[in-house]
C-alpha atoms as a PDB file:
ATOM      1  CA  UNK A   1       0.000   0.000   0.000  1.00  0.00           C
ATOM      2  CA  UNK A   2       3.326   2.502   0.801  1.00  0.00           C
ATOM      3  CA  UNK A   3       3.122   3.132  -3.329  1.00  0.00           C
ATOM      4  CA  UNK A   4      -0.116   4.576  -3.308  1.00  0.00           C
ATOM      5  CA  UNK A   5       1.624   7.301  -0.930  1.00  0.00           C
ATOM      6  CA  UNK A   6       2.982   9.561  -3.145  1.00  0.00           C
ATOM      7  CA  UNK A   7      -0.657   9.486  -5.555  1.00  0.00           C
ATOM      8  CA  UNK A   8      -2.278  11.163  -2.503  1.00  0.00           C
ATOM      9  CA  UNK A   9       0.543  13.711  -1.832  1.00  0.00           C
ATOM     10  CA  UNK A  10       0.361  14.891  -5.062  1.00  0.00           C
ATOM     11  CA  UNK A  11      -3.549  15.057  -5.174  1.00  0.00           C
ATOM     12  CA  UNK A  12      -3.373  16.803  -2.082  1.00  0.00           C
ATOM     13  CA  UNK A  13      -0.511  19.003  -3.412  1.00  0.00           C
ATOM     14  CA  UNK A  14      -2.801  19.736  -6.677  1.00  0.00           C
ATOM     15  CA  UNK A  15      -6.004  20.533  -4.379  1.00  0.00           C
ATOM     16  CA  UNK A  16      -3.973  23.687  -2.813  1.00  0.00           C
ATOM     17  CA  UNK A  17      -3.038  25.149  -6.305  1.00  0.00           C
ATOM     18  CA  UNK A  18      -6.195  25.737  -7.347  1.00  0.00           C
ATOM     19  CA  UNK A  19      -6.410  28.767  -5.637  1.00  0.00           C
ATOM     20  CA  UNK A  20      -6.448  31.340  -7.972  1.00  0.00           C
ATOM     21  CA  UNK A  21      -8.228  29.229 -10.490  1.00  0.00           C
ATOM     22  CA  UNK A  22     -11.831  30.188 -12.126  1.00  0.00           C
ATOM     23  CA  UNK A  23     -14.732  28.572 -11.325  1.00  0.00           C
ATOM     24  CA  UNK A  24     -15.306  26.352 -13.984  1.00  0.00           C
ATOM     25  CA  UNK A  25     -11.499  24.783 -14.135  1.00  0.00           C
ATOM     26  CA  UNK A  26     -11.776  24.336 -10.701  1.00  0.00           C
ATOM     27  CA  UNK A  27     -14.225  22.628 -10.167  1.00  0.00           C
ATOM     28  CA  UNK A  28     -13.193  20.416 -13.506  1.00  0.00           C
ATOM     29  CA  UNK A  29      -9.837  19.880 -11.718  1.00  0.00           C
ATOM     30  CA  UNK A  30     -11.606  18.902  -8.227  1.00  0.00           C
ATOM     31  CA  UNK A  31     -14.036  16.465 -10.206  1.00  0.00           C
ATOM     32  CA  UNK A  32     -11.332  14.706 -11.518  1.00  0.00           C
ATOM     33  CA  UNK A  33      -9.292  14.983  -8.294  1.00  0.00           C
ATOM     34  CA  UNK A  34     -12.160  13.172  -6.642  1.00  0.00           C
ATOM     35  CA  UNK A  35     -12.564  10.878  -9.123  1.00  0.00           C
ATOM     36  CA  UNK A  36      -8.772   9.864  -9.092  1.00  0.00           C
ATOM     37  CA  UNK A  37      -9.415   9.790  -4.900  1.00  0.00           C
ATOM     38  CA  UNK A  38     -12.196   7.887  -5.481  1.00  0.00           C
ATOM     39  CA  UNK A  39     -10.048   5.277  -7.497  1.00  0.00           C
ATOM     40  CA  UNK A  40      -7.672   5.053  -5.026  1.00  0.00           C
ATOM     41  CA  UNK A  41      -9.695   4.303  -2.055  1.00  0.00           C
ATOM     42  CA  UNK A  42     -11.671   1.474  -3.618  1.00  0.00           C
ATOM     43  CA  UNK A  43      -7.944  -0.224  -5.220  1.00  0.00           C
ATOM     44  CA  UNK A  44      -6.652   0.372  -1.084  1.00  0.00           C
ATOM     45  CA  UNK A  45     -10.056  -0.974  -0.516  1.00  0.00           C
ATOM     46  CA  UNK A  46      -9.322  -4.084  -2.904  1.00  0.00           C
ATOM     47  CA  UNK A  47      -5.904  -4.594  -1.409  1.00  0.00           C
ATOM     48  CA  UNK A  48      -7.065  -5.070   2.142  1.00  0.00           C
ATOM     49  CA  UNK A  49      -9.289  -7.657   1.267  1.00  0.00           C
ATOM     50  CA  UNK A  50      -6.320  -9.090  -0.440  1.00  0.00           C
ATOM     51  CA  UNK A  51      -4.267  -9.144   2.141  1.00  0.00           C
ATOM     52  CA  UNK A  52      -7.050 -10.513   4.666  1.00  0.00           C
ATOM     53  CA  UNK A  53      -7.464 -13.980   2.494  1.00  0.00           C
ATOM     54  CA  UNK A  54      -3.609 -14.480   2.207  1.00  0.00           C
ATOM     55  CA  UNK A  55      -3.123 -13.449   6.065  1.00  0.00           C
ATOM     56  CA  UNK A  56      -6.062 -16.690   6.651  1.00  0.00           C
ATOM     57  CA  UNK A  57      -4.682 -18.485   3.770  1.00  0.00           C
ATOM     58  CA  UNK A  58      -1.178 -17.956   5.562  1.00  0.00           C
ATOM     59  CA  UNK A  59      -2.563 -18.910   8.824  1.00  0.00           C
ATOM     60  CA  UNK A  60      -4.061 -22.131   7.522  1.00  0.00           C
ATOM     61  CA  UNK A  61      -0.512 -23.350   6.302  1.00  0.00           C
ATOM     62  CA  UNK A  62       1.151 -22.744   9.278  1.00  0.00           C
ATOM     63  CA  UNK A  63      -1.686 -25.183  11.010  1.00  0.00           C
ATOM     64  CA  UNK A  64      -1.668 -27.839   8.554  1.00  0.00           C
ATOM     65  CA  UNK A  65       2.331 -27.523   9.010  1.00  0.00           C
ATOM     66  CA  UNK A  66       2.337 -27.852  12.469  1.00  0.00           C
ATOM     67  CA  UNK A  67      -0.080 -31.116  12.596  1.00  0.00           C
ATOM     68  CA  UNK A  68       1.917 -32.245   9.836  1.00  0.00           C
ATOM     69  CA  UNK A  69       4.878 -32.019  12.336  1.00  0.00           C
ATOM     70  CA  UNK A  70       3.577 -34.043  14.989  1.00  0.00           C
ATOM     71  CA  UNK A  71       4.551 -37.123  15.614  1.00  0.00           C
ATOM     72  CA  UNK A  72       2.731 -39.965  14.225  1.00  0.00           C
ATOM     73  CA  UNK A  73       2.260 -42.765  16.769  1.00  0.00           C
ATOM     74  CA  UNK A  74      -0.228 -45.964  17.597  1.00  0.00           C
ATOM     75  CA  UNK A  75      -0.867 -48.089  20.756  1.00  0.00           C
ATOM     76  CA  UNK A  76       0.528 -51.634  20.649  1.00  0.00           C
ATOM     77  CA  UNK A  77      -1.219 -54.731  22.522  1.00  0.00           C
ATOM     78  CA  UNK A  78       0.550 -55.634  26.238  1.00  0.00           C
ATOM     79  CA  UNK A  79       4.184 -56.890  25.835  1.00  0.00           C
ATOM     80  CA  UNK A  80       5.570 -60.069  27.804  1.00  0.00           C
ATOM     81  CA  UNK A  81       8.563 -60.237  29.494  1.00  0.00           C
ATOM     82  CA  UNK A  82       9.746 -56.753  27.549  1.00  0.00           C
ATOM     83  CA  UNK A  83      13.298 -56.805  28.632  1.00  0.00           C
ATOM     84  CA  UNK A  84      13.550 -60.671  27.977  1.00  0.00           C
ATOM     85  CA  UNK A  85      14.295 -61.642  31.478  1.00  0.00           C
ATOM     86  CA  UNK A  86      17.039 -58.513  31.923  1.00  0.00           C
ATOM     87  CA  UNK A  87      19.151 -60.167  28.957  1.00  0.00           C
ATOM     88  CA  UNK A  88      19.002 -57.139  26.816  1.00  0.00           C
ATOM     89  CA  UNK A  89      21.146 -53.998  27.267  1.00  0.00           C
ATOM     90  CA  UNK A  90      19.337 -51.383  29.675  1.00  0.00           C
ATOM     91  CA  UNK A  91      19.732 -48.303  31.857  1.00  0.00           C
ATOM     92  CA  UNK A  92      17.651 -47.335  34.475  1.00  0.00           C
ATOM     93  CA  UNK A  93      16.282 -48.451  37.871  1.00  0.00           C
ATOM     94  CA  UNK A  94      14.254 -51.746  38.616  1.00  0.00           C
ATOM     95  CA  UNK A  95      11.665 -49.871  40.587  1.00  0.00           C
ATOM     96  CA  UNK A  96      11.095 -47.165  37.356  1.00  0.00           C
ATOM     97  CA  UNK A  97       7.173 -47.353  36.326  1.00  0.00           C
ATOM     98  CA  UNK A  98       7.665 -46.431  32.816  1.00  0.00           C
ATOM     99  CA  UNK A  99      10.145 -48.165  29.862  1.00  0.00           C
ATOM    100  CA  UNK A 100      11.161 -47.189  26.589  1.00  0.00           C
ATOM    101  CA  UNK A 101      12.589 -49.965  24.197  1.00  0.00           C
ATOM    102  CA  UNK A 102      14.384 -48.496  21.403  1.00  0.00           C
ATOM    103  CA  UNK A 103      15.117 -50.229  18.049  1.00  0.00           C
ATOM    104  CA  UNK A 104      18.113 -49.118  16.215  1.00  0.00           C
ATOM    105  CA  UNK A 105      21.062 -49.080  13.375  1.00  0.00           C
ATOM    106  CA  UNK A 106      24.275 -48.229  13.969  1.00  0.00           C
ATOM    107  CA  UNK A 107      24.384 -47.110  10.255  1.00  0.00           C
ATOM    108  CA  UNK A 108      21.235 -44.835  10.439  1.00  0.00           C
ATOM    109  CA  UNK A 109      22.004 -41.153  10.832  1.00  0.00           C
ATOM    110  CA  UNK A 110      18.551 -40.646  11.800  1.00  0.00           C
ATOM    111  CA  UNK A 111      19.896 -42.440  15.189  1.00  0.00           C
ATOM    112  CA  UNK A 112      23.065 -40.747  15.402  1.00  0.00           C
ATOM    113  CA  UNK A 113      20.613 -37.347  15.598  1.00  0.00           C
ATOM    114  CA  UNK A 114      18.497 -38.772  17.905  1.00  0.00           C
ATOM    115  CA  UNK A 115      21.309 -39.758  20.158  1.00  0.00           C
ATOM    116  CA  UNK A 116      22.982 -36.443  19.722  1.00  0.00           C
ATOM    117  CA  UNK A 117      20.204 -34.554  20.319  1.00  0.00           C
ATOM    118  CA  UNK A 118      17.555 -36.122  22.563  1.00  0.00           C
ATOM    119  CA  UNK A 119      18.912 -39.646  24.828  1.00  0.00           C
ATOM    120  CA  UNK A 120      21.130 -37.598  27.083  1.00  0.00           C
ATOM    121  CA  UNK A 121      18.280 -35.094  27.853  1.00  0.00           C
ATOM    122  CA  UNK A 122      15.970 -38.355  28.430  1.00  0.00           C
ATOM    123  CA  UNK A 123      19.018 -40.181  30.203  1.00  0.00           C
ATOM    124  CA  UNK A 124      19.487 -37.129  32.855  1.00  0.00           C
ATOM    125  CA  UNK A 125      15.493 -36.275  32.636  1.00  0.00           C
ATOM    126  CA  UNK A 126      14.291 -39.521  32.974  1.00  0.00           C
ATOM    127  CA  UNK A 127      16.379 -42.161  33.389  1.00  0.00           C
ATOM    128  CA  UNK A 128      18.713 -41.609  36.119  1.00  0.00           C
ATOM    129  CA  UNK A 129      16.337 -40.395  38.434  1.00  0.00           C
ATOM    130  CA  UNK A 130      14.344 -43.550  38.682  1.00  0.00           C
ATOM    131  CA  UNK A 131      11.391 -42.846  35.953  1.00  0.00           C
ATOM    132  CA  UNK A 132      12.050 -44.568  32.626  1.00  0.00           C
ATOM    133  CA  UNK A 133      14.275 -48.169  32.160  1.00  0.00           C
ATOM    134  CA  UNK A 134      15.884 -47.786  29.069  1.00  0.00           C
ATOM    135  CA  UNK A 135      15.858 -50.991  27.154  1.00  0.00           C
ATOM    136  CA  UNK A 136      18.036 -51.493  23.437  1.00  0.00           C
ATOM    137  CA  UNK A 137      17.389 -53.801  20.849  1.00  0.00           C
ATOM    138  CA  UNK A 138      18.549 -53.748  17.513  1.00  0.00           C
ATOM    139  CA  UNK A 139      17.160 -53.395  14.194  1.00  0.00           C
ATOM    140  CA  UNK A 140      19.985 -53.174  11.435  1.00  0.00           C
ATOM    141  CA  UNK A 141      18.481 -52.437   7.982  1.00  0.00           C
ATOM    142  CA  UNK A 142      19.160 -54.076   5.145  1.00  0.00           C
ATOM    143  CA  UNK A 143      20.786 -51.690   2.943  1.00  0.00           C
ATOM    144  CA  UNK A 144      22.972 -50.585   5.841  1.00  0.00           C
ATOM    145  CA  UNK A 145      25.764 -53.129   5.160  1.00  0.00           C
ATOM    146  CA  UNK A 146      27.801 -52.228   8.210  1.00  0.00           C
ATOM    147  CA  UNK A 147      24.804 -52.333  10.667  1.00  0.00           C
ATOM    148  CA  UNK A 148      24.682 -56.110  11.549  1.00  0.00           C
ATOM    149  CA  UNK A 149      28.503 -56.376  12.256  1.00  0.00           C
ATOM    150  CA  UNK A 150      27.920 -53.555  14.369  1.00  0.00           C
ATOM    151  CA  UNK A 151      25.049 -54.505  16.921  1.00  0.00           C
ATOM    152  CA  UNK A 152      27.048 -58.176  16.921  1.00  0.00           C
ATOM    153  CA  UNK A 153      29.936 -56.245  18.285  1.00  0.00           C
ATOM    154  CA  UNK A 154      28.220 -54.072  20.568  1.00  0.00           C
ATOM    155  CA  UNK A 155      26.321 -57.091  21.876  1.00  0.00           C
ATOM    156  CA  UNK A 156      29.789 -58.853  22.214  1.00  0.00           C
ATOM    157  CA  UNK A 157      30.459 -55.875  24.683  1.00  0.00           C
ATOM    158  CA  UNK A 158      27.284 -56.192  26.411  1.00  0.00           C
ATOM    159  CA  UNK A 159      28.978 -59.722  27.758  1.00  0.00           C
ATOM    160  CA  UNK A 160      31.778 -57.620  29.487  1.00  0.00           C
ATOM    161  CA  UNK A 161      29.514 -55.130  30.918  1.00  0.00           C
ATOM    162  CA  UNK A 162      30.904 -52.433  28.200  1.00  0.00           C
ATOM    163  CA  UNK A 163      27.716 -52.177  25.997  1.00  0.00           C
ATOM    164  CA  UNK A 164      26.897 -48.817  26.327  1.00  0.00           C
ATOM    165  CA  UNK A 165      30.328 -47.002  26.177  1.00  0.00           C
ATOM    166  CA  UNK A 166      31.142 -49.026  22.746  1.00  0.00           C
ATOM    167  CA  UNK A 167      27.691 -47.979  21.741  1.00  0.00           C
ATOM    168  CA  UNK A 168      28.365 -44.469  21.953  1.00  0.00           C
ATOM    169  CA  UNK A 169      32.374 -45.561  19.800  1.00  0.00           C
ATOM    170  CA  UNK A 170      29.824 -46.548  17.162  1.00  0.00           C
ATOM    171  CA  UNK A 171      27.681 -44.043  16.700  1.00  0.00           C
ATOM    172  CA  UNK A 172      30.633 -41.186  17.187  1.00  0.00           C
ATOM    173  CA  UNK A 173      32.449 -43.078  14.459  1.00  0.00           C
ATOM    174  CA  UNK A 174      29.988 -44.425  12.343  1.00  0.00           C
ATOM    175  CA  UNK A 175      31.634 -43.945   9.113  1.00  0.00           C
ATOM    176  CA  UNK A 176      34.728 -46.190  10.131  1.00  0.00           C
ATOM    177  CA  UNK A 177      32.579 -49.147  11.244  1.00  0.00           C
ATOM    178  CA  UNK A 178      34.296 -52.287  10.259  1.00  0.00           C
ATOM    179  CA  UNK A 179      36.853 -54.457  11.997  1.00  0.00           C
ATOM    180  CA  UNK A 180      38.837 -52.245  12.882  1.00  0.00           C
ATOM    181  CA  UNK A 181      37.006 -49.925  14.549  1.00  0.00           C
ATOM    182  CA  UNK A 182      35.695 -52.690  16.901  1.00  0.00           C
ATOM    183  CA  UNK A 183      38.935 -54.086  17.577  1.00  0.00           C
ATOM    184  CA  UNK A 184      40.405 -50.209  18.456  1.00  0.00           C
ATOM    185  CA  UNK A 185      37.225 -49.743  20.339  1.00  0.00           C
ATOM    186  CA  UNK A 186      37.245 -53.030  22.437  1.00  0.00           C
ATOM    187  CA  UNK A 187      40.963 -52.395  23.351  1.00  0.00           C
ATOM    188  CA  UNK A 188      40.089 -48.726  24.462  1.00  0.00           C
ATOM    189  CA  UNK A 189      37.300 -50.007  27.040  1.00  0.00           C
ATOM    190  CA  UNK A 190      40.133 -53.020  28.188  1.00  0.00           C
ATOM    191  CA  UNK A 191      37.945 -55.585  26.897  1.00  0.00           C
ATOM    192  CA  UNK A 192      39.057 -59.232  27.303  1.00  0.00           C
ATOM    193  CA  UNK A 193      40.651 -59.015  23.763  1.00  0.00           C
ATOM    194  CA  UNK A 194      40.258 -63.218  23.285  1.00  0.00           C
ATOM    195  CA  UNK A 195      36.742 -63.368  24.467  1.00  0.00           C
ATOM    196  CA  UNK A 196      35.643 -60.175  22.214  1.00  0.00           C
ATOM    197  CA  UNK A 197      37.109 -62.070  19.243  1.00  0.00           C
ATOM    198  CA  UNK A 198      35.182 -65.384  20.213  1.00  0.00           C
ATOM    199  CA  UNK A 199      32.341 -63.765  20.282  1.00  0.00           C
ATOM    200  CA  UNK A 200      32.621 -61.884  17.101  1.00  0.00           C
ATOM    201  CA  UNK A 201      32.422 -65.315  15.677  1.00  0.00           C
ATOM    202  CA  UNK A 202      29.620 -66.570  17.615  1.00  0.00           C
ATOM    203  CA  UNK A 203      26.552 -67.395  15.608  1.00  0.00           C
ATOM    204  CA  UNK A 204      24.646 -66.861  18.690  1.00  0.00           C
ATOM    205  CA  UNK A 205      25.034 -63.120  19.442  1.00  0.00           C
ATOM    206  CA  UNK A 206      24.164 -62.895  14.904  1.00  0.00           C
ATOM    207  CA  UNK A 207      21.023 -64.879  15.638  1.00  0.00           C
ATOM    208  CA  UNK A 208      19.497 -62.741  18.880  1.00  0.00           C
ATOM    209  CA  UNK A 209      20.251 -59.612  16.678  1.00  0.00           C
ATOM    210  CA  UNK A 210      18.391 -61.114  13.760  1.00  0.00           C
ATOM    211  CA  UNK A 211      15.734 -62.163  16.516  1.00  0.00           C
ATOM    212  CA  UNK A 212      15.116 -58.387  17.341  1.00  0.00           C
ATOM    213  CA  UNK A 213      14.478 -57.618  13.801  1.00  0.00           C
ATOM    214  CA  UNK A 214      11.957 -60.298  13.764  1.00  0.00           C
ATOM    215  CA  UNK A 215      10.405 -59.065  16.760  1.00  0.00           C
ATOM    216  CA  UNK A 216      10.285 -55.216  15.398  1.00  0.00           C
ATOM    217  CA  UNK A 217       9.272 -56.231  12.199  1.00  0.00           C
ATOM    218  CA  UNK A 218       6.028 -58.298  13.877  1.00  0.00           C
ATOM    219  CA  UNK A 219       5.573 -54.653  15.598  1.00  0.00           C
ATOM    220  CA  UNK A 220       5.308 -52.927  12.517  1.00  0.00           C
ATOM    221  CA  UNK A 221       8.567 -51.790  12.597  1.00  0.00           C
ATOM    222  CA  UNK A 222       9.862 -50.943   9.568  1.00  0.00           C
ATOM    223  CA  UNK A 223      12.407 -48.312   9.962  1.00  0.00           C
ATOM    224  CA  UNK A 224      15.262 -47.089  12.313  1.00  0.00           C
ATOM    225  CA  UNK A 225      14.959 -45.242  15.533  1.00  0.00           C
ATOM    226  CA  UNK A 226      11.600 -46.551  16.744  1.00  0.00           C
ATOM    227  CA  UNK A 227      10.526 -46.962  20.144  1.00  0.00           C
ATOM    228  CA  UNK A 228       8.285 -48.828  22.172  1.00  0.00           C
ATOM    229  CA  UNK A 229       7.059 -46.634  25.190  1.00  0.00           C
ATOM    230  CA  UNK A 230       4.713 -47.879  27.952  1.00  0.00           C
ATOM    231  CA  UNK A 231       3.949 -48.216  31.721  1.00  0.00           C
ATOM    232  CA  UNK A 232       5.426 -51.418  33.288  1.00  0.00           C
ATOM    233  CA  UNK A 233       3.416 -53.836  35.185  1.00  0.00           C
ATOM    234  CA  UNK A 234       5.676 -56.553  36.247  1.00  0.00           C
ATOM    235  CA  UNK A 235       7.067 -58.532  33.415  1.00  0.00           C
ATOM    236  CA  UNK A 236       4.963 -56.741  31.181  1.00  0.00           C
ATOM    237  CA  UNK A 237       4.545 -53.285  29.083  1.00  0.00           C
ATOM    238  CA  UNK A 238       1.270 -52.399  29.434  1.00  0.00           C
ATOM    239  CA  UNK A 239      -0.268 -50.843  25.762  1.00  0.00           C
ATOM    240  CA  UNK A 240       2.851 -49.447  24.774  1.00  0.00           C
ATOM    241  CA  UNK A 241       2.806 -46.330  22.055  1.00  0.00           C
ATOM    242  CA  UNK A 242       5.031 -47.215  19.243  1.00  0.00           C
ATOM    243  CA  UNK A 243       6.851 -43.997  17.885  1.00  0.00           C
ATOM    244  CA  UNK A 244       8.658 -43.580  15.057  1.00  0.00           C
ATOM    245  CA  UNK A 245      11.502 -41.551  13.922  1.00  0.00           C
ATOM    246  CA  UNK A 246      14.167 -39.272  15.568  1.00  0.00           C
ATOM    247  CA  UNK A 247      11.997 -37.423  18.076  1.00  0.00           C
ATOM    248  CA  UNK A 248      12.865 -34.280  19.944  1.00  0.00           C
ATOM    249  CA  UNK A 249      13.172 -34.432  23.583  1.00  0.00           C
ATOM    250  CA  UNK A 250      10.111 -32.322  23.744  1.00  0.00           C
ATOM    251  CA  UNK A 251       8.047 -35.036  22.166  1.00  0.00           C
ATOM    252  CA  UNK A 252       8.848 -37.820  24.348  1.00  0.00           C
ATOM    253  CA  UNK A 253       8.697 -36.190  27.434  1.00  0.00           C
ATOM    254  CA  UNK A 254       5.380 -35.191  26.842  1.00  0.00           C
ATOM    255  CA  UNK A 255       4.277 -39.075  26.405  1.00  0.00           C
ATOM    256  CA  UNK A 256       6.273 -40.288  29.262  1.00  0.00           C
ATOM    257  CA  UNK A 257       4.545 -37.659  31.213  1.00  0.00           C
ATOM    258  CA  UNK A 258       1.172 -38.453  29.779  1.00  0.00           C
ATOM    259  CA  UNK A 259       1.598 -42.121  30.993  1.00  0.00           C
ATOM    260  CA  UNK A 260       2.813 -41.477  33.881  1.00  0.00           C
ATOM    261  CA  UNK A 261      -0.095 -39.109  35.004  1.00  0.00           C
ATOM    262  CA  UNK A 262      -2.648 -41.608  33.516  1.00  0.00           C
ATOM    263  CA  UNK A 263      -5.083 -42.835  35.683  1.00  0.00           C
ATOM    264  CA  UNK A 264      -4.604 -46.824  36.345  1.00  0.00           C
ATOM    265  CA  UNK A 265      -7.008 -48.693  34.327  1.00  0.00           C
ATOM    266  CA  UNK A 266      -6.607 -46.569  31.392  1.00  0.00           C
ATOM    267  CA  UNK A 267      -3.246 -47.908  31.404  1.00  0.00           C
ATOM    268  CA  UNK A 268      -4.173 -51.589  31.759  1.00  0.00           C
ATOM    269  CA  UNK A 269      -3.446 -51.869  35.227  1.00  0.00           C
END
């Protein structure tokens, strides 16, 4: 609208030198003045209604944006003995209410960002202070030809106590995994250097990694980080929400929180 400024100056400007004018021209000029006015005022007119439908239309993107943004989740049937009898790698306290099993690729960057960015905020938030059990299982994908060796090396730590410091070697050097990297890695943490090796080898530790993909894929699992979160009742994970994808903080608290302010029998208790 700032270009229609100068139009009115100079109307306004023209309106003061009539003076002097006859009759007749002047009121010719003023006709034509208010004509010109006239003009103006219905195109300003015009250009606020303009402006009104893009401000809604504007207003309406920025909604369908932010629903688009949130994170799209479902509720899971009841799940037995969720942390297979303490077998599985896991943080957290035996007394916390609340778990979170998390199903991942040491070849996805999409879990490299979500441990960068959000499992120290849950670790300090939630799980060190007695809330959440953290529970890992893996779920290499197949075009990630450096994922399987990996989990089968950071379960081969998990049998010296070591899983979740060689967890974090992984994902901080994730374009070096290979041999190498686990044998450098394993030496750092003073692993038993004979015993890594033998299990390297051991078509055990390959077959319960290829038995959490076949559990996350019966889930509905079908890419890399998802998590099952859920109230515990015993041995079990009561309804659990399955989310998917790297999740802020932000998001997660607010289900953890949800559950954990849920009345009883809407959580299956």
């Amino acid at each position: 609208m700032s270009t229609f400024i100068p139009k009115y100056i100079v109307l306004i400007i023209a309106l003061f030198l009539l003076n002097g004018c006859d009759a007749e021209a002047q009121n010719t000029k003023e006709s034509k003045l208010e004509q010109e006015l006239s003009a103006l005022k219905q195109e300003v007119s015009e250009l606020k209604k303009q402006l009104a439908t893009i401000g809604a239309q504007v207003s309406e993107i920025h909604t369908i944006a932010k629903d688009a943004r949130k994170p799209r989740h479902k509720t899971l049937p009841d799940q037995e003995n969720f942390n297979i009898d303490g077998t599985l790698p896991e943080l957290g306290e035996a007394t916390a209410s609340l778990a979170i099993i998390e199903f991942s690729d040491f070849q996805c960057p999409y879990c490299k960002r979500y441990v960068d960015n959000t499992f120290s905020k849950l670790k300090t938030n939630f799980i060190e202070n007695g809330k959440v059990k953290y529970v890992a299982r893996d779920f290499p994908l197949g075009f990630h030809d450096k994922a399987k060796g990996a989990a089968v090396a950071a379960n081969c730590s998990l049998q010296q106590g070591a899983y979740w410091p060689m967890r974090e070697q992984l994902f901080n050097n994730m374009r070096q995994l290979g041999d190498e990297l686990y044998q450098s890695s394993a030496e750092q943490l003073e692993l038993d250097m004979d015993k890594f090796a033998k299990c390297l080898a051991d078509e055990a530790i390959l077959a319960k990694v290829e038995q959490d993909m076949s559990y996350g894929t019966s889930l509905g699992i079908r890419g890399t980080p998802s998590f099952l979160i859920g109230r515990i009742e015993g041995e079990r994970l009561i309804n659990p929400t399955l989310l998917v994808g790297a999740q802020s903080y932000e998001t997660f608290a607010a289900v953890l929180n949800e559950l954990a302010s849920a009345p009883a029998e809407e959580s299956g208790e």
